[in-house]
C-alpha atoms as a PDB file:
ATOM      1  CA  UNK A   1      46.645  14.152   3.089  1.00  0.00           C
ATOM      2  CA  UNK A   2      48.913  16.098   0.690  1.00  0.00           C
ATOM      3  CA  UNK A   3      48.318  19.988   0.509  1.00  0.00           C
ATOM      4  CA  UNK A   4      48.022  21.654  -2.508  1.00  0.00           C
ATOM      5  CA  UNK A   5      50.901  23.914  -3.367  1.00  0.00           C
ATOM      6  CA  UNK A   6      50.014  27.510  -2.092  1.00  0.00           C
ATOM      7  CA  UNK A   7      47.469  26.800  -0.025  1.00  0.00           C
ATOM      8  CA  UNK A   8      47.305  29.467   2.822  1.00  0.00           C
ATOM      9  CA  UNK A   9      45.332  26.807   5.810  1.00  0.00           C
ATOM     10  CA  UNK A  10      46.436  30.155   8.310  1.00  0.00           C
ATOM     11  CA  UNK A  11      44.444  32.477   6.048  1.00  0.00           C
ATOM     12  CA  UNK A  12      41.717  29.806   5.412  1.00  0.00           C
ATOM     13  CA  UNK A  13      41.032  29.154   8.735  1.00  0.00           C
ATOM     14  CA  UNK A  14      41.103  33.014  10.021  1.00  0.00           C
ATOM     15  CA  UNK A  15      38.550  33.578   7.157  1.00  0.00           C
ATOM     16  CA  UNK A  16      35.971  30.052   7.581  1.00  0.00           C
ATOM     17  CA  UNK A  17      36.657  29.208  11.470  1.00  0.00           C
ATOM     18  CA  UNK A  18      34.332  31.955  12.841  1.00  0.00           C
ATOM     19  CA  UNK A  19      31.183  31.864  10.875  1.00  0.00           C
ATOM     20  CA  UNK A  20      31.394  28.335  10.865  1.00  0.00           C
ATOM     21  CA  UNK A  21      32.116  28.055  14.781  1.00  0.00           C
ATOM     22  CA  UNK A  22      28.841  30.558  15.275  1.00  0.00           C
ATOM     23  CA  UNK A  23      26.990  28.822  12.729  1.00  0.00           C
ATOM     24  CA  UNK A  24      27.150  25.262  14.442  1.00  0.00           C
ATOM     25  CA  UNK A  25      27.026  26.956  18.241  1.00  0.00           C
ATOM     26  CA  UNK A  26      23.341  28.021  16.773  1.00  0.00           C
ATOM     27  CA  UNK A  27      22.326  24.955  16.172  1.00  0.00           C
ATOM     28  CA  UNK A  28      24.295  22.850  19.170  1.00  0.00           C
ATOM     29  CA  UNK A  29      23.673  25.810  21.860  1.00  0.00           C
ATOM     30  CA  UNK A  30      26.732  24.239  23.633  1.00  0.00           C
ATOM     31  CA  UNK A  31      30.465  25.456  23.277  1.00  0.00           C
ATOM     32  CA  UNK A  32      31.445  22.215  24.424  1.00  0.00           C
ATOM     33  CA  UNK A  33      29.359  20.473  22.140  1.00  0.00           C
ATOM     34  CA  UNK A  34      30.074  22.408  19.336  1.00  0.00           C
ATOM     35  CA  UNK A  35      34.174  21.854  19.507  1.00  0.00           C
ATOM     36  CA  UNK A  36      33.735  18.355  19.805  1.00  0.00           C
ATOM     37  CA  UNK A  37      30.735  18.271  16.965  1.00  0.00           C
ATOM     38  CA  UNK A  38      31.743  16.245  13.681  1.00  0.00           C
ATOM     39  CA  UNK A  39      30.138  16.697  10.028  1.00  0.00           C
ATOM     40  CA  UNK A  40      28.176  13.244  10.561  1.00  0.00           C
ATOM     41  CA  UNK A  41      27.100  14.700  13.477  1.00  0.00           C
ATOM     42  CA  UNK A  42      25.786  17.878  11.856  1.00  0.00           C
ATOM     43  CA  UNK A  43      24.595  16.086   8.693  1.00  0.00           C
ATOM     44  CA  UNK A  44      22.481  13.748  10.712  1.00  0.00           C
ATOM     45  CA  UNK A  45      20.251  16.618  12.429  1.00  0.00           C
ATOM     46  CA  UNK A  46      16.631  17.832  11.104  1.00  0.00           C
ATOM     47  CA  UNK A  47      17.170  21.469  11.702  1.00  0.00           C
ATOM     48  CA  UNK A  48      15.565  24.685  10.730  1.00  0.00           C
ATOM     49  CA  UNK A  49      17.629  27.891  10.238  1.00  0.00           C
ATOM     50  CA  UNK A  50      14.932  30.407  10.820  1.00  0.00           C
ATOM     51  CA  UNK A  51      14.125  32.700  13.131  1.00  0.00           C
ATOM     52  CA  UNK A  52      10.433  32.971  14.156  1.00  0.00           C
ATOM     53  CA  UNK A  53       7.935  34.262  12.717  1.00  0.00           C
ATOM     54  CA  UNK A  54       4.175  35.693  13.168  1.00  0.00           C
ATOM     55  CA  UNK A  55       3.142  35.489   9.580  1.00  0.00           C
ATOM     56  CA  UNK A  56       0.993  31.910   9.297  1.00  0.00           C
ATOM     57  CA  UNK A  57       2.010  31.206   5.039  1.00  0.00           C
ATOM     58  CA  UNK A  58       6.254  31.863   6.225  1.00  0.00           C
ATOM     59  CA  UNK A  59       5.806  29.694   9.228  1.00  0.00           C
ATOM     60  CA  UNK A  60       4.327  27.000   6.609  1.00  0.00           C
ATOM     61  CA  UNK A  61       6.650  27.610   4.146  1.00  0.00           C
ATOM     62  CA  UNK A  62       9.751  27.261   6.784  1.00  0.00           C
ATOM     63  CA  UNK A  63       8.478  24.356   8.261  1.00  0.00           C
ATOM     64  CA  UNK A  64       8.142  22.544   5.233  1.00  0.00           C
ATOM     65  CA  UNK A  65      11.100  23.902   4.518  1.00  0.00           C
ATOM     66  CA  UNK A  66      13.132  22.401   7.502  1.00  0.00           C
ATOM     67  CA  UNK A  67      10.972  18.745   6.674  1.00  0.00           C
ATOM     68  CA  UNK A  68      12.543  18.992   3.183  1.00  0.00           C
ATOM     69  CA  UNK A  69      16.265  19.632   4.869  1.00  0.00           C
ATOM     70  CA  UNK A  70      15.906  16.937   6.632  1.00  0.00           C
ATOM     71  CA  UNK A  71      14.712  14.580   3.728  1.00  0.00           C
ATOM     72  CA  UNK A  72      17.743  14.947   1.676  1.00  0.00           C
ATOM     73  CA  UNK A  73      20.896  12.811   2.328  1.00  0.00           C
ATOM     74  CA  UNK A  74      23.325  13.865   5.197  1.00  0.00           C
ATOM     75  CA  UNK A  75      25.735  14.546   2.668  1.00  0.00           C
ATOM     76  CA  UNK A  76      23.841  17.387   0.415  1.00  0.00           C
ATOM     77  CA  UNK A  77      22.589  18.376   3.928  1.00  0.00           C
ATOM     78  CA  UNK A  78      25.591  19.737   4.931  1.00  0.00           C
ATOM     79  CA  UNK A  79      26.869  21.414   1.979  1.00  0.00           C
ATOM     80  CA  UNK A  80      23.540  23.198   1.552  1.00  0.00           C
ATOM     81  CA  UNK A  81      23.631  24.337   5.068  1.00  0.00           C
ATOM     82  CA  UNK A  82      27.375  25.613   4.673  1.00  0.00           C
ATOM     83  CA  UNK A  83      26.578  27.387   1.318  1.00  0.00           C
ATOM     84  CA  UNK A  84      23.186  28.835   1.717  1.00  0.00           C
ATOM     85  CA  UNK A  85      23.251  29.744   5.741  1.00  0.00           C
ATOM     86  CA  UNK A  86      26.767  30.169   6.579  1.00  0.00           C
ATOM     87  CA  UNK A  87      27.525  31.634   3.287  1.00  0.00           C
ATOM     88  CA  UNK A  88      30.927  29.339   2.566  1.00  0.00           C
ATOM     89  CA  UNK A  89      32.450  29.171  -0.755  1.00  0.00           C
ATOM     90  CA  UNK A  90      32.603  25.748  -2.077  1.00  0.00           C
ATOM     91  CA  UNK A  91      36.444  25.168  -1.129  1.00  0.00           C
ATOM     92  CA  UNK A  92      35.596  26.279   1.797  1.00  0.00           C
ATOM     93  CA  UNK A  93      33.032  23.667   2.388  1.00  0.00           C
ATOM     94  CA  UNK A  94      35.085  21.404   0.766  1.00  0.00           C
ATOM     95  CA  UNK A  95      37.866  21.787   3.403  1.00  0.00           C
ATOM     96  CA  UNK A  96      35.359  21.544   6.470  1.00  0.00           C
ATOM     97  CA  UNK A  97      33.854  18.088   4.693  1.00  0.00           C
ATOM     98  CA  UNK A  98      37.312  17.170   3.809  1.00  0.00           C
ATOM     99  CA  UNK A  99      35.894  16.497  -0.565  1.00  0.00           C
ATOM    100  CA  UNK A 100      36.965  17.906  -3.499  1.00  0.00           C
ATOM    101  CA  UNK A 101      35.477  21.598  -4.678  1.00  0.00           C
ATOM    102  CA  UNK A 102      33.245  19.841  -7.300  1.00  0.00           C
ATOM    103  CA  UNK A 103      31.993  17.459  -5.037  1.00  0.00           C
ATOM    104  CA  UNK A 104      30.361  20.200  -2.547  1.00  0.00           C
ATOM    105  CA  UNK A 105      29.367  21.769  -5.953  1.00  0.00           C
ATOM    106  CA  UNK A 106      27.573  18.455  -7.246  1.00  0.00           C
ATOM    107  CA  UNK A 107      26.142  17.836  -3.891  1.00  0.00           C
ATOM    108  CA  UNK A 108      24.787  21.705  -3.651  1.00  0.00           C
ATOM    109  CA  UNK A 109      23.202  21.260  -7.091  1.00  0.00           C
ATOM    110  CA  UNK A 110      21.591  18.006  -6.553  1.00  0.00           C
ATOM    111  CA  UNK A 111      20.467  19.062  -2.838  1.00  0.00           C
ATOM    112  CA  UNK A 112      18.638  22.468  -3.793  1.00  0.00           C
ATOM    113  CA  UNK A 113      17.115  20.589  -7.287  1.00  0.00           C
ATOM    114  CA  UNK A 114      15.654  18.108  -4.388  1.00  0.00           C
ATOM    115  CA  UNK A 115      14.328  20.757  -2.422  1.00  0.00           C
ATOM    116  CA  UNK A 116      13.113  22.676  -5.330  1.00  0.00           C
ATOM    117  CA  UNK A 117      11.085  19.946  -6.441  1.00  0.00           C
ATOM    118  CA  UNK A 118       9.596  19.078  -3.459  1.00  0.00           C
ATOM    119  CA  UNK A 119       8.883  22.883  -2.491  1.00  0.00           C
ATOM    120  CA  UNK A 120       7.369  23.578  -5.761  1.00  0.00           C
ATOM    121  CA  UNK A 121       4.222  22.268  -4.572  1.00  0.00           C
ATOM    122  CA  UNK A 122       3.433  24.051  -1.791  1.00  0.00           C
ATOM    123  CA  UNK A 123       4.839  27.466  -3.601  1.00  0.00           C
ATOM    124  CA  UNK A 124       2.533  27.692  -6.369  1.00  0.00           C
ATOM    125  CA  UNK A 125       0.086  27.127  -3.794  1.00  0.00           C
ATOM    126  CA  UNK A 126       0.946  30.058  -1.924  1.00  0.00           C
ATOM    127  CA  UNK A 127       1.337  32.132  -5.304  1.00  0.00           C
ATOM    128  CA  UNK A 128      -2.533  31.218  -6.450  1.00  0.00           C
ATOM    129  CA  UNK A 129      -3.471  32.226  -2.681  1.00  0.00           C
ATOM    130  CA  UNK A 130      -2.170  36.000  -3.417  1.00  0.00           C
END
């Protein structure tokens, strides 16, 4: 794969490497396992980024919110993931997935309209119960 003129990988690594290393350790709660895990690998799991919680309408919310995560395609998966919890840019993201920029833009975009529409639901729910 050809480089694109300029491109600082040394720089881009220092800068992505960490958060990304810590944010798939969270989820693989192996060292081990989380050297040797691939995007597939990562795409493929129903996970839930949250911490707990005590109040009963956030543990709803969250939970429904991890089932909706894990309805949408391994590929918009990921990039959400990346963008919203690990806070990458999208050429970041795109050089972890190994796609073009606009691709982990298209696939953000189409991932969080999916999860918007299925969440919608259950928040105006919650916003009535108030």
């Amino acid at each position: 794969m050809k480089m694109p003129a300029g491109l600082d990988i040394a720089r881009l690594y220092d800068e992505h490497a960490p958060p990304l290393y810590a944010y798939l350790l969270k989820f693989t709660r192996n060292e081990a396992d989380t050297r040797d895990k691939t995007k597939e690998d990562l795409a493929a799991e129903i996970i839930s980024p949250f911490a707990q919680t005590d109040d009963p309408d956030e543990k709803v919310f969250r939970a429904e919110l991890a089932v909706a995560l894990g309805a949408l395609p391994e590929e918009q998966r990921a990039v959400v993931h990346l963008k919203l919890w690990a806070g990458l840019t999208f050429e970041a993201i795109a050089a972890a997935l190994e796609i073009p920029p606009n691709t982990a833009a298209s696939r953000y975009r189409y991932g969080i309209d999916k999860l918007r529409g299925q969440l919608r639901p259950l928040y105006e729910e919650m916003k009535k119960a108030e």
